[in-house]
Every structure is written in C-alpha cells, then in structure tokens.
Protein backbone atom coordinates (compact mmCIF):
# COMPACT_ATOMS: atom_id res chain seq x y z
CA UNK A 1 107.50 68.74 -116.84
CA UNK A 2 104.33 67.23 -118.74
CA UNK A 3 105.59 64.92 -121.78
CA UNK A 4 104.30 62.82 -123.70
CA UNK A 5 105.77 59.45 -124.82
CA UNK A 6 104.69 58.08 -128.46
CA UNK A 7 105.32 54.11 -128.42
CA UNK A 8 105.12 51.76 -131.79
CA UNK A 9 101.72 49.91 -131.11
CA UNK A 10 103.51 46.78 -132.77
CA UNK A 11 104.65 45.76 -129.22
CA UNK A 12 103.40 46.54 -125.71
CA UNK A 13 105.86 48.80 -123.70
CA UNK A 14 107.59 46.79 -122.05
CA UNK A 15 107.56 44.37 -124.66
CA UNK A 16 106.69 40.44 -123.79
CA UNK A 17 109.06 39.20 -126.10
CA UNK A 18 110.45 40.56 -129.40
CA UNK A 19 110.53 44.64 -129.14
CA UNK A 20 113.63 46.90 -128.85
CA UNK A 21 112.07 50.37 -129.28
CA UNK A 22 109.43 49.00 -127.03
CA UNK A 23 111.85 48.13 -124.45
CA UNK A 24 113.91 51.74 -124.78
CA UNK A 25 110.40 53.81 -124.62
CA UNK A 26 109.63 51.66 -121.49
CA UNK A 27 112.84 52.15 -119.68
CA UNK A 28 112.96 55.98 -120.67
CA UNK A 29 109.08 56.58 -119.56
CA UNK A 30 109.64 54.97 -116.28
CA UNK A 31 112.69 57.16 -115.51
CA UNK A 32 110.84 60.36 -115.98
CA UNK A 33 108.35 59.48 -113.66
CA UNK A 34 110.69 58.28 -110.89
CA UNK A 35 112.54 61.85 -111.82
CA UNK A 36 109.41 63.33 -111.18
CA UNK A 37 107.82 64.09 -114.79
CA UNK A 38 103.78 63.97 -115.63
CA UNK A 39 104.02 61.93 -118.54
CA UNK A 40 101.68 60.33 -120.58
CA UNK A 41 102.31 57.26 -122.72
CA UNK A 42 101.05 56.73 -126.02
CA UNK A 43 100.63 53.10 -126.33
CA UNK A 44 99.25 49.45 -126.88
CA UNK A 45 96.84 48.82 -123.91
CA UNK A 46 98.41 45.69 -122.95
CA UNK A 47 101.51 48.24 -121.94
CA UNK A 48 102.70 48.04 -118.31
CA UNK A 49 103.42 51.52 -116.58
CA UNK A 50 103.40 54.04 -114.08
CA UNK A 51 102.61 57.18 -116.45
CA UNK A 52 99.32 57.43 -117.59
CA UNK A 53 98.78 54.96 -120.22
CA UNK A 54 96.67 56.20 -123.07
CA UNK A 55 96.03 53.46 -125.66
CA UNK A 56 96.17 53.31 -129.28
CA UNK A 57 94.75 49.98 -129.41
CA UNK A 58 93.34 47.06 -127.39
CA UNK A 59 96.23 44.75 -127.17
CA UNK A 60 99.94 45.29 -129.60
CA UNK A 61 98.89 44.63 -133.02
CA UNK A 62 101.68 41.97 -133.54
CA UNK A 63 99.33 39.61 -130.98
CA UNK A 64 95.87 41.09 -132.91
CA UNK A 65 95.13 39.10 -135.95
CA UNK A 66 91.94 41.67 -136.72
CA UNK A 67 94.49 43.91 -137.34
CA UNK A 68 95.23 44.31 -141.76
CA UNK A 69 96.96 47.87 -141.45
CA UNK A 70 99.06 48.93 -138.79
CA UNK A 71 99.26 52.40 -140.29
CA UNK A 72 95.41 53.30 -139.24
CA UNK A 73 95.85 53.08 -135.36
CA UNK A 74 99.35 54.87 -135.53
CA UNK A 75 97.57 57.79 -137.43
CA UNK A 76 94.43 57.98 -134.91
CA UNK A 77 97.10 57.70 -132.03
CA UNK A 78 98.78 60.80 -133.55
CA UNK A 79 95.55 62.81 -133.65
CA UNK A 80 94.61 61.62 -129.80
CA UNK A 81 98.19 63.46 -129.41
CA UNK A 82 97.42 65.95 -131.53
CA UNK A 83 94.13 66.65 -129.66
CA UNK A 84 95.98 66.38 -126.07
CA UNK A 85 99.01 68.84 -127.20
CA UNK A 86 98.45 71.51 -125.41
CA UNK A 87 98.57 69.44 -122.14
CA UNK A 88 102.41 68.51 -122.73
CA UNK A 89 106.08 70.74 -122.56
CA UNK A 90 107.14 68.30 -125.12
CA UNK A 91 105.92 65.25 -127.16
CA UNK A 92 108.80 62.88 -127.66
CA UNK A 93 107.45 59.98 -130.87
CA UNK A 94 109.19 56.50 -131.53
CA UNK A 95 106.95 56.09 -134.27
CA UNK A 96 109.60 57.32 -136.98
CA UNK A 97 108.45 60.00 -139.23
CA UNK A 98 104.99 59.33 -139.46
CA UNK A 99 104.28 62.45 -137.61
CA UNK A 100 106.63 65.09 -139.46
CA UNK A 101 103.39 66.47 -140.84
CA UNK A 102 101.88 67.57 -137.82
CA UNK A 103 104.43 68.24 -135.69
CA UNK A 104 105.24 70.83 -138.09
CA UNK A 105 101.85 72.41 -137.58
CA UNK A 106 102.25 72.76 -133.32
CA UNK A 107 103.37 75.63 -131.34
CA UNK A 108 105.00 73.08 -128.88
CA UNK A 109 108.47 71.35 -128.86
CA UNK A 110 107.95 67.95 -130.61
CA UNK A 111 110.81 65.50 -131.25
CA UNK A 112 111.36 62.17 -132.87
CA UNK A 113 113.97 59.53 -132.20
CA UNK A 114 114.80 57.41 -134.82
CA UNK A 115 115.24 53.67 -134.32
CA UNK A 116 115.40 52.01 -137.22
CA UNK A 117 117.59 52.25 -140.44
CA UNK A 118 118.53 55.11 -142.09
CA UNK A 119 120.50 53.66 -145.17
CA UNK A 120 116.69 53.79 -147.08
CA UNK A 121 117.01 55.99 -150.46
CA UNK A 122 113.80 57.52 -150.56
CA UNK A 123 114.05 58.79 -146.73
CA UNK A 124 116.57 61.32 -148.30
CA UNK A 125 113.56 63.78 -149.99
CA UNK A 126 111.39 63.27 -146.61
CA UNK A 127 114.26 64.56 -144.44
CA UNK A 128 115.26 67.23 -147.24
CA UNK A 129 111.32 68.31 -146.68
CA UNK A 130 111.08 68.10 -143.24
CA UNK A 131 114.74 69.61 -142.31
CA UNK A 132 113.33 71.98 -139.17
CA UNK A 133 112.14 68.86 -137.37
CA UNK A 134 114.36 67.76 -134.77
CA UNK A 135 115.52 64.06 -134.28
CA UNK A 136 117.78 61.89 -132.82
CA UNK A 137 119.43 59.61 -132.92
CA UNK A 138 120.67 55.97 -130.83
CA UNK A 139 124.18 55.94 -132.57
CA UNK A 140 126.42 58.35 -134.45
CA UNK A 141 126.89 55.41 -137.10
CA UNK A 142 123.12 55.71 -137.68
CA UNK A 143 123.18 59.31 -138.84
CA UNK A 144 125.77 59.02 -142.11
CA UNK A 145 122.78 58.56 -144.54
CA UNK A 146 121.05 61.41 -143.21
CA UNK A 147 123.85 63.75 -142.39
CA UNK A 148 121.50 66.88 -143.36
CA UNK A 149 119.09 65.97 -140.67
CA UNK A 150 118.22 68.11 -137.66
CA UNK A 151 120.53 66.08 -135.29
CA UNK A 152 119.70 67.49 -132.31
CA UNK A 153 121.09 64.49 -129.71
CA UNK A 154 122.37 61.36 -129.87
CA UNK A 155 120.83 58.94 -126.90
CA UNK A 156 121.72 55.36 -126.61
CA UNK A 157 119.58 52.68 -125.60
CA UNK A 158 118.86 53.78 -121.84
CA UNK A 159 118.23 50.47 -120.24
CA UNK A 160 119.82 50.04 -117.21
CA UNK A 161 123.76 48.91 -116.85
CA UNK A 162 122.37 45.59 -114.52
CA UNK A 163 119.54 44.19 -116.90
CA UNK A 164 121.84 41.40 -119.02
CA UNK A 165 125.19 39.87 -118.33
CA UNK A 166 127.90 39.45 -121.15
C-alpha cells in the first residue's frame, strides 16, 4: 500500500519538544513501514523517519523566525501532494481541514484526522459544506460538536503502551 502521511509543519515529526499531532503522525508513519507500507511523509525537514520524507519546509516553523504565515507552506505542501496523488492508495492529512477543497477534487481515497477542538462555531458551515469528506476522529467526546460529520473511525493516539509510566 502507497500512502501518504500529511504532518503540521509547526513541529518536526517526531517532535523535539512540544508537539502531540507530531508525535501521533510519527508513531503511526513508522508503523506502516515496519508493516510493510510505501509511505511518504509530508513534513518539516528537520523530521526523523524511515518513509520517504518530503519536506514542506527547511526546519518546523515554530524554530524558523523568517517564518510570518504558517498558512503559505501548508498550502504549497498540499499542492506537492496534490501533484504526487496519483502515486498514493490513500493520502491520510493532520493538517485539519485545510485541504477539504482539494481532496474533494481527487479520484483517490483522501482522509483527515482531526486533532484539535471541535467545540469552534464557525467549523459547523465548513463541515455542513464539506459533509462527503471523511474524518476521524482521536475520541468519541471530540465528535459531539460535529455530530453531522463523516465519522468514518475513531483512532486514539497510537503511541506505544511502553513510552511513559503513570
């Protein structure tokens, strides 16, 4: 299975310090490469993995002061997708709903899981318009604002059951 990975470029995957989705991307990417999966990561190029790391930007933009709008290398990272699509079985974003536009446009399974909060009024109208896309999501608490999304799984954090002591 080809799939591509689409990581925040806030953090590098695996994060150095500070960086949950960052941390869940890396542990999920690594996984299905040891399972045997071609997959390409979409990410900072101070990321650490062994899929093919294609990067978004020089180093995580949290750690790059030239950087004023963090929107501008997530959208050219969605088009260096966009361009590679027909490369991958599926293209699995962390990058919220910033691509809802275009995944809409491909002829190839595309899915999103949602990290962050829900609870936000306005994300209402975008899930209303983009209803067909499928998500998921890392509780079932974090889908009762959006109950008329396209739940389509439920995935918690993935890291492994030996990483941190109570």
């Amino acid at each position: 299975m080809k799939v591509a990975q689409i990581a925040p470029l806030y953090e590098a995957v695996p994060p150095t310090g500070y960086g949950g989705t960052e941390r869940v991307v890396h542990w999920l990417t690594e996984e299905l490469v040891r399972q045997g999966a071609d997959v390409q990561l979409f990410a900072s190029g101070d990321s650490r993995t062994s899929a093919h790391l294609v990067t978004g930007c020089e180093r995580a933009l949290r750690y790059d002061g030239r950087s004023k709008d963090g929107l501008v290398p997530h959208m050219i990272l969605v088009e260096e997708v966009l361009r590679r699509a027909r490369q991958f079985d599926v293209i699995h974003s962390h990058i919220d709903y910033l691509p809802f536009s275009q995944f809409r446009l491909l002829q190839l399974p595309a899915l999103t899981t949602m990290h962050g909060r829900l609870d936000l009024p306005e994300l209402v109208s975008l899930f209303e318009e983009f209803s067909e896309q499928p998500v998921v999501s890392i509780s079932h608490a974090q889908r009762a604002p959006l109950a008329m999304a396209n739940w389509v799984g439920n995935v918690y954090h993935g890291l492994p059951e030996n990483l941190y002591r109570f």
